[in-house]
PDB file of N, CA and C in Angstrom:
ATOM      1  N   UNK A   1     -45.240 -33.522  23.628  1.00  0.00           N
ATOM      2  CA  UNK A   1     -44.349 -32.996  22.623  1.00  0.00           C
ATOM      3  C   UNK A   1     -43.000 -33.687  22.754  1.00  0.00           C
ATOM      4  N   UNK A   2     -42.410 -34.171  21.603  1.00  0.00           N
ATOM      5  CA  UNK A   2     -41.295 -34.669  21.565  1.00  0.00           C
ATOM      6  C   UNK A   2     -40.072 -33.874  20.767  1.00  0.00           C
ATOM      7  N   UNK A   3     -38.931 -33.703  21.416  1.00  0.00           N
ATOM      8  CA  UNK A   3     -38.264 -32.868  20.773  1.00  0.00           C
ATOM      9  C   UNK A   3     -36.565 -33.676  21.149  1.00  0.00           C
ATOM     10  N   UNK A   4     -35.847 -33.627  20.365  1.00  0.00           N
ATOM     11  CA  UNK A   4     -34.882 -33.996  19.779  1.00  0.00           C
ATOM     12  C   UNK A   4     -33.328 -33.557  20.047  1.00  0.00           C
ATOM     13  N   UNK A   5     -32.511 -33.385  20.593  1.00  0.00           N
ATOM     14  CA  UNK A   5     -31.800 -32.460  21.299  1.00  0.00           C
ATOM     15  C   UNK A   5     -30.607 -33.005  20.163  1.00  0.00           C
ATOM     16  N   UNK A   6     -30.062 -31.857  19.027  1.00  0.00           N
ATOM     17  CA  UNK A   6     -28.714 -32.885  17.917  1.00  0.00           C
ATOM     18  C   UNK A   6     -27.500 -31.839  18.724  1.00  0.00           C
ATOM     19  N   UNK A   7     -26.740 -32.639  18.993  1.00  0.00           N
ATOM     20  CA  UNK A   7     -25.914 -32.214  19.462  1.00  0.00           C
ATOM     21  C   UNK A   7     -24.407 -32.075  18.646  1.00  0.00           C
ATOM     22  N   UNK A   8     -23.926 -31.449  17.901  1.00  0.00           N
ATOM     23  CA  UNK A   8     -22.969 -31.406  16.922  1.00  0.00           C
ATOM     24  C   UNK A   8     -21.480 -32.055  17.603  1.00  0.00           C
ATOM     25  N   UNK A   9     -21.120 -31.576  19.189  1.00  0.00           N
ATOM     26  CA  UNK A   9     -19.911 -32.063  19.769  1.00  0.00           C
ATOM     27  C   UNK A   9     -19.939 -33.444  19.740  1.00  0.00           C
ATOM     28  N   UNK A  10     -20.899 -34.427  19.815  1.00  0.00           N
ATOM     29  CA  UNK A  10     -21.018 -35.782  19.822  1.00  0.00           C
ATOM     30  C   UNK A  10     -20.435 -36.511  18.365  1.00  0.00           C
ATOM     31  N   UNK A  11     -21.057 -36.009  17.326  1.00  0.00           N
ATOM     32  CA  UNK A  11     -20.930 -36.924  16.361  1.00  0.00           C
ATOM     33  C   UNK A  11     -19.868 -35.554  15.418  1.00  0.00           C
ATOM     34  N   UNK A  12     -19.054 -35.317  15.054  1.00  0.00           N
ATOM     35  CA  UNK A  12     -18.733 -34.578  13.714  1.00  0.00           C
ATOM     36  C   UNK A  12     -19.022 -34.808  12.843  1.00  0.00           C
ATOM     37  N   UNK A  13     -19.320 -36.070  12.397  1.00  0.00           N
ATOM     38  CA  UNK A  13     -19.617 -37.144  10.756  1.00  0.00           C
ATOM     39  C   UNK A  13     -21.101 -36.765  10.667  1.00  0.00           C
ATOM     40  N   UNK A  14     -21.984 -36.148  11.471  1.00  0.00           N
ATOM     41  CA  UNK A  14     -23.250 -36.140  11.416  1.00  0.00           C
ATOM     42  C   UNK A  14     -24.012 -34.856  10.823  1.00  0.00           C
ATOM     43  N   UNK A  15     -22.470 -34.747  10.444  1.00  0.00           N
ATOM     44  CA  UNK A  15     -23.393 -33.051   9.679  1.00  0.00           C
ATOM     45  C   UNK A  15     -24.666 -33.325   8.958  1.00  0.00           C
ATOM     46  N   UNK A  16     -24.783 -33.944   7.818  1.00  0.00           N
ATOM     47  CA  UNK A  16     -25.826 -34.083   7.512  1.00  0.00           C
ATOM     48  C   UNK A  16     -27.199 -34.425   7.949  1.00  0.00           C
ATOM     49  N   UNK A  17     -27.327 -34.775   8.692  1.00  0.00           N
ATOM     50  CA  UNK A  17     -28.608 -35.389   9.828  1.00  0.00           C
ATOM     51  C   UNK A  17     -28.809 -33.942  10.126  1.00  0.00           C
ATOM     52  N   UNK A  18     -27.324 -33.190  10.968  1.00  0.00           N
ATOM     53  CA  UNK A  18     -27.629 -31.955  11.131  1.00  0.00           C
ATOM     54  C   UNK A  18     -28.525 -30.905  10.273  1.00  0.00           C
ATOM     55  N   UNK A  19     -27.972 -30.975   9.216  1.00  0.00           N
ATOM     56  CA  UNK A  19     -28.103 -30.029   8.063  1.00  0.00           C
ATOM     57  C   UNK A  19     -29.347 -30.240   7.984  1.00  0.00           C
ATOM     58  N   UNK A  20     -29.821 -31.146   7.796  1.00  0.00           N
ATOM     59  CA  UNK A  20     -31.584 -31.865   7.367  1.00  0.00           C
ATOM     60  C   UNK A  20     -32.509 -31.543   8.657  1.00  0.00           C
ATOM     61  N   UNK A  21     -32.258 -31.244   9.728  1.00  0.00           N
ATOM     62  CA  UNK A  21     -33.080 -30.905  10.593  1.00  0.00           C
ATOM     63  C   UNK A  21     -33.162 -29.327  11.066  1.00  0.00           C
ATOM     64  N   UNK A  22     -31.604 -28.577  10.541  1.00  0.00           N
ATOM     65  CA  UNK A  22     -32.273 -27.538  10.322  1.00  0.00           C
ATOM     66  C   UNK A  22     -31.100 -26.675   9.232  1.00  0.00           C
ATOM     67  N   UNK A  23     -32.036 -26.560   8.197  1.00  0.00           N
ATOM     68  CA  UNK A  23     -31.935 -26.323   6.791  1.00  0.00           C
ATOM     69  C   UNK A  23     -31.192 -24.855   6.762  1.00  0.00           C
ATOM     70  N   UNK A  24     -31.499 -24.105   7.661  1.00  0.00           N
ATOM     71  CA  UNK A  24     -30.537 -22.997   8.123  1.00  0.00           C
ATOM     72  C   UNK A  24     -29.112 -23.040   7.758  1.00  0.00           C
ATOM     73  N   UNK A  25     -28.477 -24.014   8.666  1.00  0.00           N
ATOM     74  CA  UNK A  25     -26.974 -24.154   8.825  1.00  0.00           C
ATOM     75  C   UNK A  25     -26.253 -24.712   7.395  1.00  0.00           C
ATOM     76  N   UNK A  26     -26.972 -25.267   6.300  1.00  0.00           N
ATOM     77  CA  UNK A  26     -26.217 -25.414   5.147  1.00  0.00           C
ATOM     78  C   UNK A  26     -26.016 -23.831   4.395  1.00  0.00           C
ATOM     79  N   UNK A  27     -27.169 -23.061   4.635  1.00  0.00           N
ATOM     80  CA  UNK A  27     -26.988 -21.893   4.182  1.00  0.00           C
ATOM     81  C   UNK A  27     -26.023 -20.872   4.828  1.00  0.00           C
ATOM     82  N   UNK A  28     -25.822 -20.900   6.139  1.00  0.00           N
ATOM     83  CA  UNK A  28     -25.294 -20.320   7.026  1.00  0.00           C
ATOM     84  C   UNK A  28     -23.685 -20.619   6.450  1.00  0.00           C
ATOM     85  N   UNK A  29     -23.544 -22.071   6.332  1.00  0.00           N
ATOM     86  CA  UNK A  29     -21.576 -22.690   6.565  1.00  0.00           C
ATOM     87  C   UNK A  29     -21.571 -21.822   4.906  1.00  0.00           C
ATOM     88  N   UNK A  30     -22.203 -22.357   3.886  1.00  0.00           N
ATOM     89  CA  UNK A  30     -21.924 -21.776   2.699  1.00  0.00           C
ATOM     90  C   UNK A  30     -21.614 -20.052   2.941  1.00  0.00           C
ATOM     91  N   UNK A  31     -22.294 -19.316   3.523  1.00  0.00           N
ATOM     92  CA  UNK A  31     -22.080 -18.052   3.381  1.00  0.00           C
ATOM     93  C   UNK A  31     -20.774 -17.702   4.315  1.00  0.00           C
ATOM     94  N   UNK A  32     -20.484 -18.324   5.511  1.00  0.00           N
ATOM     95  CA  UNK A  32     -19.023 -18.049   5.852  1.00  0.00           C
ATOM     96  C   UNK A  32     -18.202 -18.374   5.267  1.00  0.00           C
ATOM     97  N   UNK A  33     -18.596 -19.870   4.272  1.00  0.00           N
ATOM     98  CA  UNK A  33     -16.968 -19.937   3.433  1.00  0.00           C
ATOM     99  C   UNK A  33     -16.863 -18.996   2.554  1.00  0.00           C
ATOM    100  N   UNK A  34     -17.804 -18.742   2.152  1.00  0.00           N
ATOM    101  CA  UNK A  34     -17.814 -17.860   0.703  1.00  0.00           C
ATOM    102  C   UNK A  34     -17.155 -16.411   1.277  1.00  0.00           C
ATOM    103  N   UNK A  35     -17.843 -15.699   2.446  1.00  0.00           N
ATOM    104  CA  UNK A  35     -16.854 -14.539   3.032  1.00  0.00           C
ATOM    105  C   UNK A  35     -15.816 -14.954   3.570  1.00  0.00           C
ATOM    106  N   UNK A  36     -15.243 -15.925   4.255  1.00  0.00           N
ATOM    107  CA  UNK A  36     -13.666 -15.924   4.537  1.00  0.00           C
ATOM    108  C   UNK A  36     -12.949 -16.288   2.911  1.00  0.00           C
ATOM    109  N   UNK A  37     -13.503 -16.481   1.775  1.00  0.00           N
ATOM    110  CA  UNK A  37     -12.790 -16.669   0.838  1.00  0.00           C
ATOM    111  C   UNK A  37     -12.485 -15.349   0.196  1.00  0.00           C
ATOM    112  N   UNK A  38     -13.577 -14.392  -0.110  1.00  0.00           N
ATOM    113  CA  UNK A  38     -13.633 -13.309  -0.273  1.00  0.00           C
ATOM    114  C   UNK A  38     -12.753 -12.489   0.732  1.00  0.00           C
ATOM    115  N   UNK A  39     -12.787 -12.587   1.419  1.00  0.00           N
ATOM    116  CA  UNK A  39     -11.850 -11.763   2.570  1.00  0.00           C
ATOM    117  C   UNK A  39      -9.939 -12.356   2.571  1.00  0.00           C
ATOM    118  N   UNK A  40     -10.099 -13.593   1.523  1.00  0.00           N
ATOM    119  CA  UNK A  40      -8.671 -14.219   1.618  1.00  0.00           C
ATOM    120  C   UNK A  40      -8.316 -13.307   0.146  1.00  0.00           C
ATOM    121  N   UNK A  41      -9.017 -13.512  -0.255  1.00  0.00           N
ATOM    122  CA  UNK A  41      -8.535 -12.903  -1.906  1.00  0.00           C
ATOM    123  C   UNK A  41      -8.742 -11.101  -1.411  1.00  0.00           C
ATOM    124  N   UNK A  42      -9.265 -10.628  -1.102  1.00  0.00           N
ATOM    125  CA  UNK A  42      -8.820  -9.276  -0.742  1.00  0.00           C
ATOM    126  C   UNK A  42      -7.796  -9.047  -0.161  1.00  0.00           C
ATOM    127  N   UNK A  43      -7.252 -10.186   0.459  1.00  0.00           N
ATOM    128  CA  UNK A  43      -6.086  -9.625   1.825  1.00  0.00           C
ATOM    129  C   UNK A  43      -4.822  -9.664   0.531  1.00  0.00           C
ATOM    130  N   UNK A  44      -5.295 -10.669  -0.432  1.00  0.00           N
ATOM    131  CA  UNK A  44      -4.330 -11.272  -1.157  1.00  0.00           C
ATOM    132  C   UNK A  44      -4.007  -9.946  -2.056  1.00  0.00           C
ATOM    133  N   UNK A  45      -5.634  -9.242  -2.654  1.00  0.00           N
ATOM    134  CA  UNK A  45      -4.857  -8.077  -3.413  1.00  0.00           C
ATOM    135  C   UNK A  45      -4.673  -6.780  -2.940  1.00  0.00           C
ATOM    136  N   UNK A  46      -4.999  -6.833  -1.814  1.00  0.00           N
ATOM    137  CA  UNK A  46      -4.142  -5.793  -1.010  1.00  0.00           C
ATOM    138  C   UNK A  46      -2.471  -5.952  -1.033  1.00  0.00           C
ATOM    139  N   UNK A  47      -2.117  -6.795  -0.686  1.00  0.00           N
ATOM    140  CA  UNK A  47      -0.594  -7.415  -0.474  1.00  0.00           C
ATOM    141  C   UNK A  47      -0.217  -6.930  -2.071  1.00  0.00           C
ATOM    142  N   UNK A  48      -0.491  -7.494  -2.679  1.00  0.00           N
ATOM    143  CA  UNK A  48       0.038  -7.336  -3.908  1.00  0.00           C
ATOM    144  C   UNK A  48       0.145  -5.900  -4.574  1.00  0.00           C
ATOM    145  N   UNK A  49      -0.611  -5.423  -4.393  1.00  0.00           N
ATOM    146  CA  UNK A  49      -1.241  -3.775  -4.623  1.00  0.00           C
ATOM    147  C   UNK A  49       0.022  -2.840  -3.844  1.00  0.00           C
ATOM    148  N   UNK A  50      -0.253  -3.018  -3.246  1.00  0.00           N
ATOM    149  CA  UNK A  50       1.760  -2.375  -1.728  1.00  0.00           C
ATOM    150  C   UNK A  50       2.861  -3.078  -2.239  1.00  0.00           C
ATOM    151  N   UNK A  51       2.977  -4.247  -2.896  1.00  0.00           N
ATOM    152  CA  UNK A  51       3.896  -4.659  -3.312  1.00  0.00           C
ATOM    153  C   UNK A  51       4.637  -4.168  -4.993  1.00  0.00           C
ATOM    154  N   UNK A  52       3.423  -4.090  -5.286  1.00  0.00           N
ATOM    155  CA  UNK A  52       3.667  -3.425  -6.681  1.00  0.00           C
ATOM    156  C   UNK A  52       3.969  -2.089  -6.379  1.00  0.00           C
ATOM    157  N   UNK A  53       3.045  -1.256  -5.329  1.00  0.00           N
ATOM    158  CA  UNK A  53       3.212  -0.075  -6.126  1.00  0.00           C
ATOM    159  C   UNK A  53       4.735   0.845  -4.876  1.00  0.00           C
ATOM    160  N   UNK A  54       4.966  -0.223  -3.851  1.00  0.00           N
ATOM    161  CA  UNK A  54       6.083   0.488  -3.160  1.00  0.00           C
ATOM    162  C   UNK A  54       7.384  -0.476  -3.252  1.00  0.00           C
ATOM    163  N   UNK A  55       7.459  -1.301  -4.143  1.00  0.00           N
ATOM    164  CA  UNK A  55       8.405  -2.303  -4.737  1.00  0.00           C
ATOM    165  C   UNK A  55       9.933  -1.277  -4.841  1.00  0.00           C
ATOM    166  N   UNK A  56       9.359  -0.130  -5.993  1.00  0.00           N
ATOM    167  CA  UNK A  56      10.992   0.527  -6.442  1.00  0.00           C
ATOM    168  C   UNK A  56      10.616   1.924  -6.181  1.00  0.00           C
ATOM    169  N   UNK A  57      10.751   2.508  -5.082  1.00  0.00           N
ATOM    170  CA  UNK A  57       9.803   4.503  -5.601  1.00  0.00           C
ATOM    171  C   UNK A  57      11.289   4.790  -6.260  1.00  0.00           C
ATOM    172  N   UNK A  58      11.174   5.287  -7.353  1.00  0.00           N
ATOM    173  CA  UNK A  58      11.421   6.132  -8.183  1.00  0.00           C
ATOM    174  C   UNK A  58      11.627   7.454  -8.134  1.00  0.00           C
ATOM    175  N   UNK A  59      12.676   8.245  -8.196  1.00  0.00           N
ATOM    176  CA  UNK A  59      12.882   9.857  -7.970  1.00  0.00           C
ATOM    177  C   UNK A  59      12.480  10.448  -9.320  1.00  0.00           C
ATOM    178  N   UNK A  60      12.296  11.609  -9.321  1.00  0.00           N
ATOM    179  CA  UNK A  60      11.250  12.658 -11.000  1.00  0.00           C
ATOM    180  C   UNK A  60      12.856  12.291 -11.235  1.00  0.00           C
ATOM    181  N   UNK A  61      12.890  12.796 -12.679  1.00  0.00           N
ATOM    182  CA  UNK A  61      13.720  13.135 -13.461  1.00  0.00           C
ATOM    183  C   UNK A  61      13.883  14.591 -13.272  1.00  0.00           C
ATOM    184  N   UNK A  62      15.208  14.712 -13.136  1.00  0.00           N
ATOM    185  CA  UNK A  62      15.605  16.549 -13.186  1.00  0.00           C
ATOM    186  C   UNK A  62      15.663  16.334 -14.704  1.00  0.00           C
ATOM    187  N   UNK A  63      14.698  17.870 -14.679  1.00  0.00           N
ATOM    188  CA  UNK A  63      15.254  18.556 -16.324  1.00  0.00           C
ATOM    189  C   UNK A  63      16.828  18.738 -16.814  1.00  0.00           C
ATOM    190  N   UNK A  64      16.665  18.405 -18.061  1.00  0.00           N
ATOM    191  CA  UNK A  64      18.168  19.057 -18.939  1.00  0.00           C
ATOM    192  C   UNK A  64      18.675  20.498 -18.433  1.00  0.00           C
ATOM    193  N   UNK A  65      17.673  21.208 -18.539  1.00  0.00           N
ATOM    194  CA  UNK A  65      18.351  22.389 -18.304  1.00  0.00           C
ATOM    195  C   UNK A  65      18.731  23.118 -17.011  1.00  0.00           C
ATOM    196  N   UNK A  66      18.875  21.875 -16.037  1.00  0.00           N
ATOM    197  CA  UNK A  66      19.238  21.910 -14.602  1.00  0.00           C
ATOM    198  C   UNK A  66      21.082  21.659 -14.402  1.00  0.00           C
ATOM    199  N   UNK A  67      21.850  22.077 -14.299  1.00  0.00           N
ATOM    200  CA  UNK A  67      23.288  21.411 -13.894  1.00  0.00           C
ATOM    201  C   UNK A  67      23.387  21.677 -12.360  1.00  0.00           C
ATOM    202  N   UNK A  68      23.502  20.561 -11.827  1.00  0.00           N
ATOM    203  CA  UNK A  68      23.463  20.616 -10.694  1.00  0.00           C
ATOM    204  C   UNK A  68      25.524  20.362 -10.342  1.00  0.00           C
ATOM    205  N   UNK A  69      25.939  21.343  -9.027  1.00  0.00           N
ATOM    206  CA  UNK A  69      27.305  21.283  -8.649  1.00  0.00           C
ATOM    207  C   UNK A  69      27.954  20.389  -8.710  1.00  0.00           C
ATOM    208  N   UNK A  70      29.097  21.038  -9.422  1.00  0.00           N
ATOM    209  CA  UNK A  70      30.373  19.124  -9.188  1.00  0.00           C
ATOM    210  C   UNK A  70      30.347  18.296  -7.725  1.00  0.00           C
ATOM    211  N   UNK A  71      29.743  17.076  -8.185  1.00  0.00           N
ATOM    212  CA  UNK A  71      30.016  16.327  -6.707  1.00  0.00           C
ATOM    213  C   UNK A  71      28.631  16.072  -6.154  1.00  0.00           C
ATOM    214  N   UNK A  72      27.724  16.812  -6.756  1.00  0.00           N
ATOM    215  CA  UNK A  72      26.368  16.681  -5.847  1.00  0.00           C
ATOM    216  C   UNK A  72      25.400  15.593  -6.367  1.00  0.00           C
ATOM    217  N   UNK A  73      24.400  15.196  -5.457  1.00  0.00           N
ATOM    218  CA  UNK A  73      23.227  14.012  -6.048  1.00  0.00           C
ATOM    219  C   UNK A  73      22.463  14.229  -5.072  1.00  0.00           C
ATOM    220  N   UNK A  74      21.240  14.498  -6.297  1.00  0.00           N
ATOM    221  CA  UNK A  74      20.302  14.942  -5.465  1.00  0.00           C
ATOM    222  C   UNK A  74      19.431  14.440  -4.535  1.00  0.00           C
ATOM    223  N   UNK A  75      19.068  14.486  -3.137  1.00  0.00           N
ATOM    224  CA  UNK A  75      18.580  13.341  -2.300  1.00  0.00           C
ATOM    225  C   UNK A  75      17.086  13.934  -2.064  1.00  0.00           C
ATOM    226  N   UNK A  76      16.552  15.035  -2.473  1.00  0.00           N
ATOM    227  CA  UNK A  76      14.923  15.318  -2.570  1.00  0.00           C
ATOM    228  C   UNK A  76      15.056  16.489  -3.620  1.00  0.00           C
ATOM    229  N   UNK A  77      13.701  16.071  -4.584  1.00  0.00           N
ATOM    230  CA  UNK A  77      13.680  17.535  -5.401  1.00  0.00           C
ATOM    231  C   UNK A  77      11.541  17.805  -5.010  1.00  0.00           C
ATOM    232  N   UNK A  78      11.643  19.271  -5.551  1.00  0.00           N
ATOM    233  CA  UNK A  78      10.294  19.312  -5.023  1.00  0.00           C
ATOM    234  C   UNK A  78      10.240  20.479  -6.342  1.00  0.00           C
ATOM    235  N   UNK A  79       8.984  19.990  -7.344  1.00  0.00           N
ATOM    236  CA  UNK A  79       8.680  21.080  -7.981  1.00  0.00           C
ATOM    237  C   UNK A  79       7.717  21.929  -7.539  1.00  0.00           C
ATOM    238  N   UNK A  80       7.431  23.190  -8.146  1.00  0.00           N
ATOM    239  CA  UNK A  80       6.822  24.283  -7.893  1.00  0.00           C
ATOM    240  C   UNK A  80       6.452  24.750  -9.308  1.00  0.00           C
ATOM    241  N   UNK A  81       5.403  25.371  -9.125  1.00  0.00           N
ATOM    242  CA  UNK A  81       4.749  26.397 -11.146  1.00  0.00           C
ATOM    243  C   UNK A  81       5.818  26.729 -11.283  1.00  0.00           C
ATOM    244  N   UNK A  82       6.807  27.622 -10.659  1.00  0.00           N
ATOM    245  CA  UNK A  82       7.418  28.200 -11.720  1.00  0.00           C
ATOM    246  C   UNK A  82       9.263  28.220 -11.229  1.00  0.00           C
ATOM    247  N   UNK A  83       9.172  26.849 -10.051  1.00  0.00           N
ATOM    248  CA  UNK A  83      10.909  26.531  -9.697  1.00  0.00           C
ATOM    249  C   UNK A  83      10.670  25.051  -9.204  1.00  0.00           C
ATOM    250  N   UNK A  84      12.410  24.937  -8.981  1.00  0.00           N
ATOM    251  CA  UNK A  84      12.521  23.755  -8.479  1.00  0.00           C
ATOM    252  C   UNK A  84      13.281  23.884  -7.171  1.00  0.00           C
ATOM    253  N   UNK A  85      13.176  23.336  -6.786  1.00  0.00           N
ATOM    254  CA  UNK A  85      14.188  22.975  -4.990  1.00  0.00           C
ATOM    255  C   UNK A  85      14.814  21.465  -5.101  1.00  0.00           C
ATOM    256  N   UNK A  86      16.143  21.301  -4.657  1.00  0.00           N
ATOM    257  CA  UNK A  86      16.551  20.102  -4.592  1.00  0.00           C
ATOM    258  C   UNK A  86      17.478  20.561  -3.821  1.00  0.00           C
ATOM    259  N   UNK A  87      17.393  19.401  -2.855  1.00  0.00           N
ATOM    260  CA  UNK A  87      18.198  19.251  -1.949  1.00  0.00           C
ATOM    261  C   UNK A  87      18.957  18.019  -1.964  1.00  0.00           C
ATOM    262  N   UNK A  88      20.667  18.247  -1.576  1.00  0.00           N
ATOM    263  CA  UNK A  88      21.249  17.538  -2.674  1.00  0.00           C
ATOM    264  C   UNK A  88      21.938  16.802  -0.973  1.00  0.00           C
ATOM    265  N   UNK A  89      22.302  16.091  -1.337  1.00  0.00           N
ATOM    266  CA  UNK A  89      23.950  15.068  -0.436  1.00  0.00           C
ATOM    267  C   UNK A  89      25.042  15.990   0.501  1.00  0.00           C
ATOM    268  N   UNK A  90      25.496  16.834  -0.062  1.00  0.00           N
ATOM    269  CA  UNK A  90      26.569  18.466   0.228  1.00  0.00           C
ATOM    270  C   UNK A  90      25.719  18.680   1.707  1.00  0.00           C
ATOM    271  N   UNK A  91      24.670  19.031   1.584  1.00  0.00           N
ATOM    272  CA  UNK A  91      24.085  19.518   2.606  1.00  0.00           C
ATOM    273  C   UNK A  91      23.775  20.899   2.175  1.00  0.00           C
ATOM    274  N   UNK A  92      22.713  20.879   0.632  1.00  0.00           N
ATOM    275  CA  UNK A  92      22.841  22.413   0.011  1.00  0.00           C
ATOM    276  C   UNK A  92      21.301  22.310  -0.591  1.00  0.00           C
ATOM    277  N   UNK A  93      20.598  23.234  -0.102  1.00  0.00           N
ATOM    278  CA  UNK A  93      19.039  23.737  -0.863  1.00  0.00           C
ATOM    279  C   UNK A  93      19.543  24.656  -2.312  1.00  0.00           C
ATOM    280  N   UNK A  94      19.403  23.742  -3.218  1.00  0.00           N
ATOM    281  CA  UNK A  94      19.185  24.359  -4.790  1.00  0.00           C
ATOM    282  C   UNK A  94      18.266  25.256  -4.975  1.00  0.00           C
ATOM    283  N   UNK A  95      17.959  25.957  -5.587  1.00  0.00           N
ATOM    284  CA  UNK A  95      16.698  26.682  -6.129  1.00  0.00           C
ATOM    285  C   UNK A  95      17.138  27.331  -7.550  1.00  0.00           C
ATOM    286  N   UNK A  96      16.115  26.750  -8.691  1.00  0.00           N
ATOM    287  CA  UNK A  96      16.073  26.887  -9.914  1.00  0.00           C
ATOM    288  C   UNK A  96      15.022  27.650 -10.376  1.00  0.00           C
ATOM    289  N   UNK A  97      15.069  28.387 -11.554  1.00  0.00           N
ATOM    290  CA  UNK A  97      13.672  28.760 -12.056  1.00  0.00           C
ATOM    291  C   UNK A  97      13.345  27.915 -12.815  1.00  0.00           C
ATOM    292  N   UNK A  98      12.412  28.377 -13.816  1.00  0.00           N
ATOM    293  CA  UNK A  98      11.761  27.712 -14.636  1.00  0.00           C
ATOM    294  C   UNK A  98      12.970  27.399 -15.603  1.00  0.00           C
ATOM    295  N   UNK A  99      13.901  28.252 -16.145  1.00  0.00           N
ATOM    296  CA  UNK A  99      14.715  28.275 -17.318  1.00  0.00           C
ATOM    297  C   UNK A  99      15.705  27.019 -16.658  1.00  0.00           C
ATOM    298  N   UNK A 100      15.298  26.813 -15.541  1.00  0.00           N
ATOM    299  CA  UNK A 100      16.818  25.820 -15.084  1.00  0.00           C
ATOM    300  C   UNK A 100      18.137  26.910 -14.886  1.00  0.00           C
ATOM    301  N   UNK A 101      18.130  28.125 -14.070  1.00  0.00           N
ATOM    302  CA  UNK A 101      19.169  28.980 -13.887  1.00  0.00           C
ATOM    303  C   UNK A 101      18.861  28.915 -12.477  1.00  0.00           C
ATOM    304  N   UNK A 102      20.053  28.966 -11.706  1.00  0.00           N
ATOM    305  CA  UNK A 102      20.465  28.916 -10.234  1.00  0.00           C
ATOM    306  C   UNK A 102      20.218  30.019  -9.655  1.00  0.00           C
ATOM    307  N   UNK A 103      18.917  30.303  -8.752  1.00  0.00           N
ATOM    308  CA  UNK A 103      18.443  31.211  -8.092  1.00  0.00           C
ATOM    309  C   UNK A 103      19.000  31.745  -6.668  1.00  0.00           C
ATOM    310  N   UNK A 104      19.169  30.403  -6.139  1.00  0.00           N
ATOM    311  CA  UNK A 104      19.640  30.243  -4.819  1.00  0.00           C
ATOM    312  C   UNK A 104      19.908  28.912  -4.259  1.00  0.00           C
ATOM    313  N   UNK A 105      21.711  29.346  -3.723  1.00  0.00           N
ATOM    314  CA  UNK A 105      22.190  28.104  -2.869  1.00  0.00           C
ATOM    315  C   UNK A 105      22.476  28.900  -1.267  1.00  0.00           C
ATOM    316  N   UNK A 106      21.721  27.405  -0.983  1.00  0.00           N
ATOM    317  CA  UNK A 106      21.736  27.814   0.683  1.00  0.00           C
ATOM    318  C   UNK A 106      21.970  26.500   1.502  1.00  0.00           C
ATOM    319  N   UNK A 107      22.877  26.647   2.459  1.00  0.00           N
ATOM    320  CA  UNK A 107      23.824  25.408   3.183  1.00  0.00           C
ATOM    321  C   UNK A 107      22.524  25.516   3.998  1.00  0.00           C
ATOM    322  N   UNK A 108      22.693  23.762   4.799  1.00  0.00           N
ATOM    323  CA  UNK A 108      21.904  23.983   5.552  1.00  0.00           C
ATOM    324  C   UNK A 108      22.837  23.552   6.708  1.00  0.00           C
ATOM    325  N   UNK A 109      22.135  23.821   7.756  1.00  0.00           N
ATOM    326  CA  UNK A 109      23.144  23.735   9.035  1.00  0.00           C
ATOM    327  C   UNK A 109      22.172  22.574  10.186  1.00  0.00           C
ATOM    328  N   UNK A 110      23.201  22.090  11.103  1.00  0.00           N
ATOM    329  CA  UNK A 110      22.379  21.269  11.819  1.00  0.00           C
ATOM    330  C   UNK A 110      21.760  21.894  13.009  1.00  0.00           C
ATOM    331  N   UNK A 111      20.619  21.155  13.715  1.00  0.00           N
ATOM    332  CA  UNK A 111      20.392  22.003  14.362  1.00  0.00           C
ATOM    333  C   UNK A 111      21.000  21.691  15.756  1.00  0.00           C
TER     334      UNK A 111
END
């Protein structure tokens, strides 16, 4: 029996000789390029996807029928069914109803 020993570290230029003796490895290199390409373009719209969607966050719009205190801006609001909470710059928990009428102001203190 005669057998053939191809050794790929010897020649690089010899892929093909390679390839032709065993028909495997053309199928094999094709399917890793094809998944590291696939895996480049996913990474790619991942990136883009976080980029778009945490680019500018955006605060809700307070309703019209909210007046919030001279001097204040609001630094978190949180709705609820039937109020709002905003917590403003002052160092003050708002609480609104539904009508936009001032339920409750409450300082907050550090701890």
């Amino acid at each position: 029996m005669v057998t053939t020993r191809l050794d790929m570290d010897d020649d690089l230029n010899g892929w093909k000789e390679t390839a032709k003796a065993v028909p495997e490895l053309r199928f094999l290199r094709m399917l890793v390029t094809g998944l590291a390409l696939v895996m480049g373009l996913g990474m790619i719209a991942i990136v883009a996807l976080l980029w778009i969607r945490l680019g500018q966050p955006q605060m809700p719009q307070l309703p019209d029928a909210i007046s919030l205190p001279e001097g204040a801006t609001p630094e978190a609001v949180t709705y609820g069914r039937n109020w709002t909470v905003i917590v403003t710059d002052l160092g003050e928990v708002l609480l609104y109803d539904q009508g936009g009428s001032l339920r409750s102001r409450t300082p907050l203190t550090a701890p």
